[in-house]
Protein backbone atom coordinates (compact mmCIF):
# COMPACT_ATOMS: atom_id res chain seq x y z
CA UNK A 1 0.00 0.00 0.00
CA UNK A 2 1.47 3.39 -0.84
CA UNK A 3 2.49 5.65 2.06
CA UNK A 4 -0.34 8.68 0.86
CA UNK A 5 -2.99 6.16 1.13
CA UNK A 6 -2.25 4.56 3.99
CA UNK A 7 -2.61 8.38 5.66
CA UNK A 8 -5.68 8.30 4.24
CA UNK A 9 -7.21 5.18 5.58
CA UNK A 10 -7.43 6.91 9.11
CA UNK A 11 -8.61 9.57 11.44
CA UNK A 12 -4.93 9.75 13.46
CA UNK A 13 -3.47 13.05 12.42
CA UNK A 14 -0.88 12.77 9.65
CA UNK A 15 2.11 13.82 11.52
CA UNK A 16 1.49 10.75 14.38
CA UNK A 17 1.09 8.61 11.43
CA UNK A 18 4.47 10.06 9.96
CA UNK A 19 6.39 9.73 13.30
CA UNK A 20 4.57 6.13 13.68
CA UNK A 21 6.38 4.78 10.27
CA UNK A 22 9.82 7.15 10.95
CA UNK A 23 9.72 4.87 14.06
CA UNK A 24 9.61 1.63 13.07
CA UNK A 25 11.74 2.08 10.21
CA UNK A 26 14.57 3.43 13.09
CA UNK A 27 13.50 0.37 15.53
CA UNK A 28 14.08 -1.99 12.63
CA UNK A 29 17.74 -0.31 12.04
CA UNK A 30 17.10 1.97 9.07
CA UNK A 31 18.53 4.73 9.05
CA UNK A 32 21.21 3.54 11.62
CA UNK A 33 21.82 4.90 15.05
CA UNK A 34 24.10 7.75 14.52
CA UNK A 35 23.67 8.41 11.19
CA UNK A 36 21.22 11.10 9.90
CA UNK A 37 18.01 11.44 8.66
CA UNK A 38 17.00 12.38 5.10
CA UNK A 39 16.09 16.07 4.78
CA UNK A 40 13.00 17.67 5.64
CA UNK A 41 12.50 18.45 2.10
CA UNK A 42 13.21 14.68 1.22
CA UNK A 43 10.67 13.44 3.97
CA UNK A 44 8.09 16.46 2.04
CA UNK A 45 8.40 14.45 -1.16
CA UNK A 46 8.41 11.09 0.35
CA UNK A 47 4.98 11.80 2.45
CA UNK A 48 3.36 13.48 0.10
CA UNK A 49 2.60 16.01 3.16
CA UNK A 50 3.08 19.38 4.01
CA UNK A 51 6.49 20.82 5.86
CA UNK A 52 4.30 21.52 9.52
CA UNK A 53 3.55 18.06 9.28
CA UNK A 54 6.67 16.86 9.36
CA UNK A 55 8.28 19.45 11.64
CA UNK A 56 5.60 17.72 13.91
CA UNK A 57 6.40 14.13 13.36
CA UNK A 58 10.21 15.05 14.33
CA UNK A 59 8.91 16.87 17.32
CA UNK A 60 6.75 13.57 18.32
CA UNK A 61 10.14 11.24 17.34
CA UNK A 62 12.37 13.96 19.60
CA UNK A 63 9.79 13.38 22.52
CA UNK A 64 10.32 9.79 22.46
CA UNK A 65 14.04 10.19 22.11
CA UNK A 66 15.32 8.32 19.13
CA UNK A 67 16.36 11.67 17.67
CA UNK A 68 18.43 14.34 17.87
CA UNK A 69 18.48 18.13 15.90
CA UNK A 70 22.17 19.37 15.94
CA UNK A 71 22.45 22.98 14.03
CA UNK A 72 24.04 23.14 11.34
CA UNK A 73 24.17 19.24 10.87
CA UNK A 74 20.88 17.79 10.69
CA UNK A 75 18.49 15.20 12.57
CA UNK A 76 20.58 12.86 13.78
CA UNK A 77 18.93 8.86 15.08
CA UNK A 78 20.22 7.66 18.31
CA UNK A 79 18.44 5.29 19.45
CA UNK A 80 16.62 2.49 18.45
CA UNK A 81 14.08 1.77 20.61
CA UNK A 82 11.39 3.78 23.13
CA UNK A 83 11.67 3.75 26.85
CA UNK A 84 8.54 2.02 27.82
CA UNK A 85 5.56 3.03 30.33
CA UNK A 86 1.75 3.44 30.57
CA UNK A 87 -0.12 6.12 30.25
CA UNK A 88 -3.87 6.82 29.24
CA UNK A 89 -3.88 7.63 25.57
CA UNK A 90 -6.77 8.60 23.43
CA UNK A 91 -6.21 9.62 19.70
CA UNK A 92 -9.53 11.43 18.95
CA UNK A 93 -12.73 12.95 20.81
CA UNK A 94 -14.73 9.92 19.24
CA UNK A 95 -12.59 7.44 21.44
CA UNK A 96 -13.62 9.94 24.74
CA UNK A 97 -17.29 10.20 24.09
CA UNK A 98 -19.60 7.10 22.67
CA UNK A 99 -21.68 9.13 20.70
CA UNK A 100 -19.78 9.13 17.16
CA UNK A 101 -19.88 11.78 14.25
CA UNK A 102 -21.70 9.73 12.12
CA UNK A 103 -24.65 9.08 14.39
CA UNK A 104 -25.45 12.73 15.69
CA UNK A 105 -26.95 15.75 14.27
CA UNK A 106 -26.45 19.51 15.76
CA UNK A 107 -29.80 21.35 15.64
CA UNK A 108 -28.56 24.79 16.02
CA UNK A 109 -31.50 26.86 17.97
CA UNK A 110 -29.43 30.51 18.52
CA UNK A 111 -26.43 32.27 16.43
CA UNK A 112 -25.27 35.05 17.23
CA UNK A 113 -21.91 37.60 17.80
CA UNK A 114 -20.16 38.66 20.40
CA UNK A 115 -16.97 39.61 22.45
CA UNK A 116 -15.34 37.70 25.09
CA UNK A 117 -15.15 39.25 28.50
CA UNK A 118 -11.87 39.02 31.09
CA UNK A 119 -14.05 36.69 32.71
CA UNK A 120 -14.29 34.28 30.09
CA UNK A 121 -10.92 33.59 29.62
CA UNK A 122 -10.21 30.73 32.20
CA UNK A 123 -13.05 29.04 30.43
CA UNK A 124 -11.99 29.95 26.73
CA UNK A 125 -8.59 30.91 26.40
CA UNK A 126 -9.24 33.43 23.96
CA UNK A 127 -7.98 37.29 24.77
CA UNK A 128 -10.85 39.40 26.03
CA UNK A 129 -11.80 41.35 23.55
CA UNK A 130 -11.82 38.70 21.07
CA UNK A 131 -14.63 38.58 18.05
CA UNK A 132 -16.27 35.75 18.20
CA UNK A 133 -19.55 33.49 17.31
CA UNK A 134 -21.88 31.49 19.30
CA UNK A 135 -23.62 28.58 18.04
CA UNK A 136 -26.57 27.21 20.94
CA UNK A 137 -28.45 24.18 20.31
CA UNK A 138 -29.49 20.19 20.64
CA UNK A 139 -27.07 17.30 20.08
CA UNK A 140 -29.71 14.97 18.83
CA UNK A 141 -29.47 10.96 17.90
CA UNK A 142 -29.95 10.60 13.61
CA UNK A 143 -31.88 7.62 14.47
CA UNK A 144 -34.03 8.95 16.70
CA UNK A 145 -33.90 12.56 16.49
CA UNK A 146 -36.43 13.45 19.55
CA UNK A 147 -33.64 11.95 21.46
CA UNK A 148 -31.66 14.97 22.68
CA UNK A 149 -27.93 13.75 23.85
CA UNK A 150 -26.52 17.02 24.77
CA UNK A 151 -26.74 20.87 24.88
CA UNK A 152 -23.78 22.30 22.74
CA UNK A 153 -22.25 26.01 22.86
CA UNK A 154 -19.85 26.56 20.36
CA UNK A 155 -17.61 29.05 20.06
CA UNK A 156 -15.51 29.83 17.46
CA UNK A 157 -13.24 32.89 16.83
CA UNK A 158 -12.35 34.89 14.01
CA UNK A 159 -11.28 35.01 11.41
CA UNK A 160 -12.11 30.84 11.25
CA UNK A 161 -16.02 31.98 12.07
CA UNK A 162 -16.41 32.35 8.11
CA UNK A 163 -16.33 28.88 7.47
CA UNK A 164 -19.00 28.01 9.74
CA UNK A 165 -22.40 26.40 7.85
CA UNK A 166 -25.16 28.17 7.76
CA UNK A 167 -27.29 25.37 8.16
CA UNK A 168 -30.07 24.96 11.22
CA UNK A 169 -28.44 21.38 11.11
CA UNK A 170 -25.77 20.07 10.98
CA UNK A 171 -23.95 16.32 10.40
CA UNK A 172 -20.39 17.53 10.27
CA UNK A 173 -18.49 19.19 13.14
CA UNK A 174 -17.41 22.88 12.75
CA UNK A 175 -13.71 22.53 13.48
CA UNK A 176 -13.70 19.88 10.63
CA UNK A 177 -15.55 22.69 8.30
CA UNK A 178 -13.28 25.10 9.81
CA UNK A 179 -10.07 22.93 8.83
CA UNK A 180 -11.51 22.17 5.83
CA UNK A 181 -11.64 25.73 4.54
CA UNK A 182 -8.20 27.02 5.96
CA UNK A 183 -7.00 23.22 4.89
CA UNK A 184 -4.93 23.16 8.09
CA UNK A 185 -4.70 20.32 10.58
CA UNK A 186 -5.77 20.53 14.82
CA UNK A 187 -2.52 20.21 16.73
CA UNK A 188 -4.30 20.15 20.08
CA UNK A 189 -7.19 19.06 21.84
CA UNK A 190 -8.02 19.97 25.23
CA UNK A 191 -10.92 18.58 26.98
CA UNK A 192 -12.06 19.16 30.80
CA UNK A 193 -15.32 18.00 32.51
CA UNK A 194 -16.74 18.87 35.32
CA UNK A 195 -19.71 17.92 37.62
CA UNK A 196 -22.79 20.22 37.17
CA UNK A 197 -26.26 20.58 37.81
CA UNK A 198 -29.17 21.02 35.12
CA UNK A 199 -30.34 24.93 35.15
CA UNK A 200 -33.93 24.84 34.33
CA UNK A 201 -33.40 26.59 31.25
CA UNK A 202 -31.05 23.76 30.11
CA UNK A 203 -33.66 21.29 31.81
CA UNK A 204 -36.50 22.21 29.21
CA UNK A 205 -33.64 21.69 26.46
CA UNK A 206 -32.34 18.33 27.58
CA UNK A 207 -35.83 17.16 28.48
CA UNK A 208 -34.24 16.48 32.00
CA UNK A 209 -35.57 17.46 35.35
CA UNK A 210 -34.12 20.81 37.01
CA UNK A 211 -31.12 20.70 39.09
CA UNK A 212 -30.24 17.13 38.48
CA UNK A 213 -26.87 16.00 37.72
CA UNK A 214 -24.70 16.68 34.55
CA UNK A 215 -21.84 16.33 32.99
CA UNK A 216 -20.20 19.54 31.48
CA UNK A 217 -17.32 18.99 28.90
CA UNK A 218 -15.50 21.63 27.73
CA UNK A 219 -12.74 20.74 24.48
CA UNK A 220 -10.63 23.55 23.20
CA UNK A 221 -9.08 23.25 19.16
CA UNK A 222 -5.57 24.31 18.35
CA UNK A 223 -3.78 24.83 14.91
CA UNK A 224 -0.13 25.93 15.35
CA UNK A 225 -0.90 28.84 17.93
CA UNK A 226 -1.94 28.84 21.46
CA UNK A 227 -5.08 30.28 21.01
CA UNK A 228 -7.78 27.83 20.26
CA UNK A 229 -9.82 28.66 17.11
CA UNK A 230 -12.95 27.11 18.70
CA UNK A 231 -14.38 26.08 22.20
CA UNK A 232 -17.28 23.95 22.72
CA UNK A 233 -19.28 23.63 25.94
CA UNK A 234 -21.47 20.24 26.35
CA UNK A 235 -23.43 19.64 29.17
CA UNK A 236 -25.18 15.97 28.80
CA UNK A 237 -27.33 14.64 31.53
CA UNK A 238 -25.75 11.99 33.70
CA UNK A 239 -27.82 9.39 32.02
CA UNK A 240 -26.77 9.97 28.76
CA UNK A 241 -22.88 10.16 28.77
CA UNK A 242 -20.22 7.69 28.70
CA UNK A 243 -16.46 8.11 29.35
CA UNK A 244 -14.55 5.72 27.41
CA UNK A 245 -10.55 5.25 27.93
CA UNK A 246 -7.89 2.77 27.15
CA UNK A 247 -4.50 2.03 28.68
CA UNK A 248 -2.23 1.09 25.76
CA UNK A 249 1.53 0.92 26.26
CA UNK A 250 3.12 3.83 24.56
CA UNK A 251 6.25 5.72 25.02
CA UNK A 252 7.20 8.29 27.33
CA UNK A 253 5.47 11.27 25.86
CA UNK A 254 2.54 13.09 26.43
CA UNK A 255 -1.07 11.98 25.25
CA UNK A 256 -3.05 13.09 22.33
């Protein structure tokens, strides 16, 4: 199978992918311990990607210490093999949350504009001041769309708020329209959640009774910067969310 495709065939972001087949290539003894890498140009042509995807994939191969940037010289191997450990790993939101892409709809119920406050930044992350758009609405089930999953807030800054759908629906998520139309790649996720209670204006939404227990997840999306180009806020009743992990044996670096 050719390299391109086989970065097609899955939803890991390229540069893992890239750093994944660097990797074994180095653990099987090619290119040899000490000797250099090909240039970042060569690895351009061989991948088929672009040059922040493999600045990335050296980055990732760096954290796990099989290589080695000297100035002037190049990216040199030296060592074969990962030091070992366990840590909890997930590669994308789908693997965090049961409810996949493909079997959810966002009913969008309120758009509108506005600028962030000082006070939201500990939530956001954004600069007050910011521009920014808020979608409100439903997280409902495609099969059975009087099921309502989750209440979604989604925030998303400019000048990526362009590429948002107009639709009152919608089956794909806005940071993959928003990557789509910059055709840049998320870097980062972060996701916190937090214990809440159902307001009662969120209880008529979720169908749920007032003040009963929730689950609030908050994700922030990164391209290169530090300042996420969209927030969402999802606050599912308790009955209707499932954490999902697994402990897989990777090396010592941090988690996706």
């Amino acid at each position: 199978m050719e390299i391109r495709e086989s970065l097609m065939r899955t939803n890991a972001p390229k540069y893992v992918l890239v750093a994944d087949l660097l990797a074994k290539e180095i653990s099987s003894g090619y290119p040899e311990v000490g000797t250099l890498l090909p240039k970042e140009s060569d690895l351009i042509a061989r991948f088929k990607v672009s040059r922040t995807t493999i600045r990335e994939a050296l980055k990732r191969l760096s954290a796990l210490k099989l290589i080695e940037t000297i100035h002037g010289v190049g990216t040199r191997v030296i060592a074969r093999q990962q030091s070992q450990s366990f840590m909890l790993t997930s590669r994308s939101i789908s693997e965090l949350v049961s409810y996949g892409a493909g079997a959810t709809r966002f009913r969008v119920l309120r758009r509108e504009s506005l600028t962030l406050r000082p006070e939201d930044t500990p939530v956001f992350k954004m600069p007050a001041g910011s521009a920014a758009l808020r979608l409100m609405g439903q997280r409902t089930s495609k099969a059975d769309p009087e099921q309502i999953i989750a209440i979604c807030r989604i925030y998303v800054r400019k000048p990526y708020l362009t590429a948002v759908a107009h639709d009152r629906e919608m089956d794909e998520a806005v940071y993959t329209q928003i990557s789509r139309a910059f055709d840049m790649e998320i870097q980062k996720i972060e996701q916190e959640i937090q214990a809440v209670f159902v307001s009662p204006e969120e209880a008529q939404l979720l169908r749920a009774t007032p003040y009963s227990p929730a689950l609030q997840v908050v994700r922030r999306y990164f391209f290169e910067d530090e300042v996420p180009f969209e927030v969402t806020v999802n606050t599912y009743p308790g009955h209707n969310f499932t954490y999902k992990m697994t402990l897989n044996r990777v090396a010592d670096t941090p988690a996706l």
